[in-house]
C-alpha atoms as a PDB file:
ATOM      1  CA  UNK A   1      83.944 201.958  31.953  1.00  0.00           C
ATOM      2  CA  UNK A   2      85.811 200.045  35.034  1.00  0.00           C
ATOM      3  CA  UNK A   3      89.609 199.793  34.760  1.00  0.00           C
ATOM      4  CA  UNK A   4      90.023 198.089  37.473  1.00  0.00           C
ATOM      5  CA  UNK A   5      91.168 194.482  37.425  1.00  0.00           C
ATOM      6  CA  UNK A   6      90.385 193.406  41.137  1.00  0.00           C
ATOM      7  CA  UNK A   7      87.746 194.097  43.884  1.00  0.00           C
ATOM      8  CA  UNK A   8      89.200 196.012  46.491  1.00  0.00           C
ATOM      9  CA  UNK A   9      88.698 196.448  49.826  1.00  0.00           C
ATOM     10  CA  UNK A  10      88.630 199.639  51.775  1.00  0.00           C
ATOM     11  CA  UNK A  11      90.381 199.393  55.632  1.00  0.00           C
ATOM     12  CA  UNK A  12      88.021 200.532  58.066  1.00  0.00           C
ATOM     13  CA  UNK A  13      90.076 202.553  60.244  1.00  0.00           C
ATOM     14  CA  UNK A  14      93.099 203.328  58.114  1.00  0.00           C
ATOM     15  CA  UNK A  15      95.444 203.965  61.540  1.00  0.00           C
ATOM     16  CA  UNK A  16      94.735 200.233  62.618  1.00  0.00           C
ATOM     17  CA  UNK A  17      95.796 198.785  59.595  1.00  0.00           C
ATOM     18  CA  UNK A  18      99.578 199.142  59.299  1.00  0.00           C
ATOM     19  CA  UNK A  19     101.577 198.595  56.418  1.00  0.00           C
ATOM     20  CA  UNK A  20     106.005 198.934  56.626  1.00  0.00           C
ATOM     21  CA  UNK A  21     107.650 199.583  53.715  1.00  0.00           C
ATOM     22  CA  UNK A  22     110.973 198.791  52.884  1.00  0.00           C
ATOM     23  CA  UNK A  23     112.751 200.847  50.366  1.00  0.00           C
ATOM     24  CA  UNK A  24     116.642 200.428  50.148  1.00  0.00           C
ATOM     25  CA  UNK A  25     117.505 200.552  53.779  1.00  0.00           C
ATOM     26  CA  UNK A  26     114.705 202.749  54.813  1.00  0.00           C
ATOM     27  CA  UNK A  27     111.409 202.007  56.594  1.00  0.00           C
ATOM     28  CA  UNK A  28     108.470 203.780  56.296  1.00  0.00           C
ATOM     29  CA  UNK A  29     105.147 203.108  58.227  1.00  0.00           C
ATOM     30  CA  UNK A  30     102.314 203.964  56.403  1.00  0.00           C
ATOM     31  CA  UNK A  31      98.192 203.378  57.026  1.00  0.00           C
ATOM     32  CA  UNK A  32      96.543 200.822  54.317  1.00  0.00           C
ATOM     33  CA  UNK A  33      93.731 202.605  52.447  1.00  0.00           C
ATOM     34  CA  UNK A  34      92.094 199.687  50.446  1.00  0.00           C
ATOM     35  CA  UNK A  35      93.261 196.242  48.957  1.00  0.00           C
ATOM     36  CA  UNK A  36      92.848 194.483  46.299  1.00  0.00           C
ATOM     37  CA  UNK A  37      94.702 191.127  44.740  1.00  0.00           C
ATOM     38  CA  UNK A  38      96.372 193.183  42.541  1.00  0.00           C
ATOM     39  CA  UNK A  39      98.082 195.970  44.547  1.00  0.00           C
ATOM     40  CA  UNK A  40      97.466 198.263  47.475  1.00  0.00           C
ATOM     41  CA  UNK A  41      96.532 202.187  48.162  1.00  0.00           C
ATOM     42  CA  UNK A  42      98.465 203.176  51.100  1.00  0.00           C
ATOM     43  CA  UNK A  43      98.176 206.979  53.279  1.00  0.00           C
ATOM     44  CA  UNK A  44     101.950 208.322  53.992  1.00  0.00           C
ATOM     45  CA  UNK A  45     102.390 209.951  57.442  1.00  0.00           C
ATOM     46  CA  UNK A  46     104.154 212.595  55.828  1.00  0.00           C
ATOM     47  CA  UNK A  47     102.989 213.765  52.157  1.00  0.00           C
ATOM     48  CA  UNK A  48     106.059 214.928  51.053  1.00  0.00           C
ATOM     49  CA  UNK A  49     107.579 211.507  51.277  1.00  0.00           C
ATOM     50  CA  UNK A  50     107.703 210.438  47.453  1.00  0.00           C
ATOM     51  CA  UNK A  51     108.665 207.345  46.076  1.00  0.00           C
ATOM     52  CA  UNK A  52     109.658 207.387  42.072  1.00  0.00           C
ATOM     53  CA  UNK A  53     106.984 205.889  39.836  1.00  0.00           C
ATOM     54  CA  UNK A  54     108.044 201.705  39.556  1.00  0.00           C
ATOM     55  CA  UNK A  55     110.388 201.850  41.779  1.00  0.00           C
ATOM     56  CA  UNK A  56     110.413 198.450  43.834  1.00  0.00           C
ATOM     57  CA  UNK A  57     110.272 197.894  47.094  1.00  0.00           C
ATOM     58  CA  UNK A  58     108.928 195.286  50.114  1.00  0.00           C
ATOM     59  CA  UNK A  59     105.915 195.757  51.523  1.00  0.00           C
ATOM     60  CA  UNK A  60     104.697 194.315  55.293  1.00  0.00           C
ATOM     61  CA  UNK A  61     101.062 193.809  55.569  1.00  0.00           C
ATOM     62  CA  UNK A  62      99.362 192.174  58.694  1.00  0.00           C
ATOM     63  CA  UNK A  63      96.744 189.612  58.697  1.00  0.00           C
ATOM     64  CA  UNK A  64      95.610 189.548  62.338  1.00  0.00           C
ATOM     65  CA  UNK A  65      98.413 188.683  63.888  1.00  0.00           C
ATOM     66  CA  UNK A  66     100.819 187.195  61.288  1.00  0.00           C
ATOM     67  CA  UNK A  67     103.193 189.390  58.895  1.00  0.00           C
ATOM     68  CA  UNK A  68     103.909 188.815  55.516  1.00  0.00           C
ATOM     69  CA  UNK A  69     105.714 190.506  52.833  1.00  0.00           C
ATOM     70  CA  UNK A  70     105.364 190.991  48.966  1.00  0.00           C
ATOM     71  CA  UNK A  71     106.874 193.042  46.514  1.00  0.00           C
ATOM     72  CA  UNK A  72     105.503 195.680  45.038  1.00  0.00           C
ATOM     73  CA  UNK A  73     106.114 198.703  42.794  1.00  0.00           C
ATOM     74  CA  UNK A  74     104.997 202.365  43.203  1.00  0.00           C
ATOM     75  CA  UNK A  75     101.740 202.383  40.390  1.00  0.00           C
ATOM     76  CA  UNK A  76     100.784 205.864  41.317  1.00  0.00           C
ATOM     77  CA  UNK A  77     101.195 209.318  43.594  1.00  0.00           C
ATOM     78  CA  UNK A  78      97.804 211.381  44.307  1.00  0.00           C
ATOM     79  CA  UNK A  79     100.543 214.139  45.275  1.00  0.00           C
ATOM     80  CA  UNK A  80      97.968 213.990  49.096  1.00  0.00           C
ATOM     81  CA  UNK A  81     100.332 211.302  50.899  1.00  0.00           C
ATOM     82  CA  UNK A  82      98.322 208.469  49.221  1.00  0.00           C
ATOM     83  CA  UNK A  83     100.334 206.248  47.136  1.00  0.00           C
ATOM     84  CA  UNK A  84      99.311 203.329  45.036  1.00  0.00           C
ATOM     85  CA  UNK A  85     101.689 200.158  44.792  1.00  0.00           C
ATOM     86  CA  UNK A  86     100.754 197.167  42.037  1.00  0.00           C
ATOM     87  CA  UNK A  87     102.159 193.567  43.482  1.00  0.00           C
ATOM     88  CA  UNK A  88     104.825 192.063  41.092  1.00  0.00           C
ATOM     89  CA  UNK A  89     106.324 188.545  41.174  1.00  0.00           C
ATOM     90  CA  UNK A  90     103.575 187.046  43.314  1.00  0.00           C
ATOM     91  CA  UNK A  91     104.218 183.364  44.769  1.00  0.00           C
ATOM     92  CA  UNK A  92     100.847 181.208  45.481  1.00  0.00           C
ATOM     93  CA  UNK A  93     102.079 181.789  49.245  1.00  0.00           C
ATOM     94  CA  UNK A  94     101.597 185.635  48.561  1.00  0.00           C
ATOM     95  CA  UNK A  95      98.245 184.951  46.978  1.00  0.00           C
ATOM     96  CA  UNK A  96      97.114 183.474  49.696  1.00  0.00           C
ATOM     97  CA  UNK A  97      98.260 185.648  52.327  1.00  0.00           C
ATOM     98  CA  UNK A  98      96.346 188.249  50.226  1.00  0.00           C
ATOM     99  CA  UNK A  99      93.244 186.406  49.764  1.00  0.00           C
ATOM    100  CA  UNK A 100      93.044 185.601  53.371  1.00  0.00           C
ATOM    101  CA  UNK A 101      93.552 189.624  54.365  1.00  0.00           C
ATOM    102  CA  UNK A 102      90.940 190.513  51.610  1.00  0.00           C
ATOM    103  CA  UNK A 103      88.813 187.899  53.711  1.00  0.00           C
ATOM    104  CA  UNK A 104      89.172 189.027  56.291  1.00  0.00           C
ATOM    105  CA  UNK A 105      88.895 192.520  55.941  1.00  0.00           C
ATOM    106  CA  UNK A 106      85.076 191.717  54.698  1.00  0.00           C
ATOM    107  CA  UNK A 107      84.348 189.614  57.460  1.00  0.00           C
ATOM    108  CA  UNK A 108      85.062 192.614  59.430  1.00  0.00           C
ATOM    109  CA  UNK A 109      83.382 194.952  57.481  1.00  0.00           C
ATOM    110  CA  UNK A 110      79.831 192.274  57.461  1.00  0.00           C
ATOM    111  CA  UNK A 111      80.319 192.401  61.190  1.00  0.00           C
ATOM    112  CA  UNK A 112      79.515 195.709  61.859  1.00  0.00           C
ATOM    113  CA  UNK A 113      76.859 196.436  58.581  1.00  0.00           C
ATOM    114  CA  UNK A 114      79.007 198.460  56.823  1.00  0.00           C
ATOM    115  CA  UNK A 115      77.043 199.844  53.489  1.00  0.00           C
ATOM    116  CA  UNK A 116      78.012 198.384  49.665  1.00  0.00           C
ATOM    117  CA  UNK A 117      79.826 201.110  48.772  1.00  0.00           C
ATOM    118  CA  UNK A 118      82.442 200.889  51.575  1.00  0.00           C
ATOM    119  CA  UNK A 119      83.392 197.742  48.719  1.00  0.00           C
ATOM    120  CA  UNK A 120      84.289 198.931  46.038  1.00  0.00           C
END
């Protein structure tokens, strides 16, 4: 059976789609993985960067161009530099910046005929 919540929506070339994280007074760059409206999978440049298990922090996404921010707490570590963060306290103006990516980022996908199962 299907846990999952939301639809998500795999990046198509992780490296373009950048995501900064903001974690106390650190920043971290970090490669999105897939989206959904509930939370994000992001790749770590470094693996053995860790971030404790709902532990909040601020999250920069792109949406061609424009930056936004939400925050977001760490859901789950694969332990392989990918790290899964679940939105919390989402305004309507966060919903919509992340309805617009998700848009987006199947637009894209349409455009060049990726299969199905590249949305999953």
């Amino acid at each position: 059976m299907e846990r999952r919540r939301f639809e998500r929506v795999s990046a198509l070339a992780e490296k373009e789609e950048r995501v900064l994280i903001k974690t106390g007074p650190e920043y971290i760059a970090a490669s999105l993985v897939d989206l959904s409206a509930g939370g994000v999978l992001l790749s770590l440049p470094d693996p053995d960067i860790k971030f404790p298990l709902g532990d909040y922090c601020l999250l920069f996404l792109e949406n061609g161009g424009p930056k936004f921010s939400v925050r977001a707490f760490a859901l789950r570590d694969g332990g392989d530099g990918r790290i899964g963060f679940r939105f919390s306290s989402l305004t309507s103006s966060d919903q919509r910046h992340i309805q617009t990516k998700l848009i987006r980022m199947k637009i894209i996908a349409a455009r060049v005929n990726l299969p199905a199962s590249m949305l999953r």
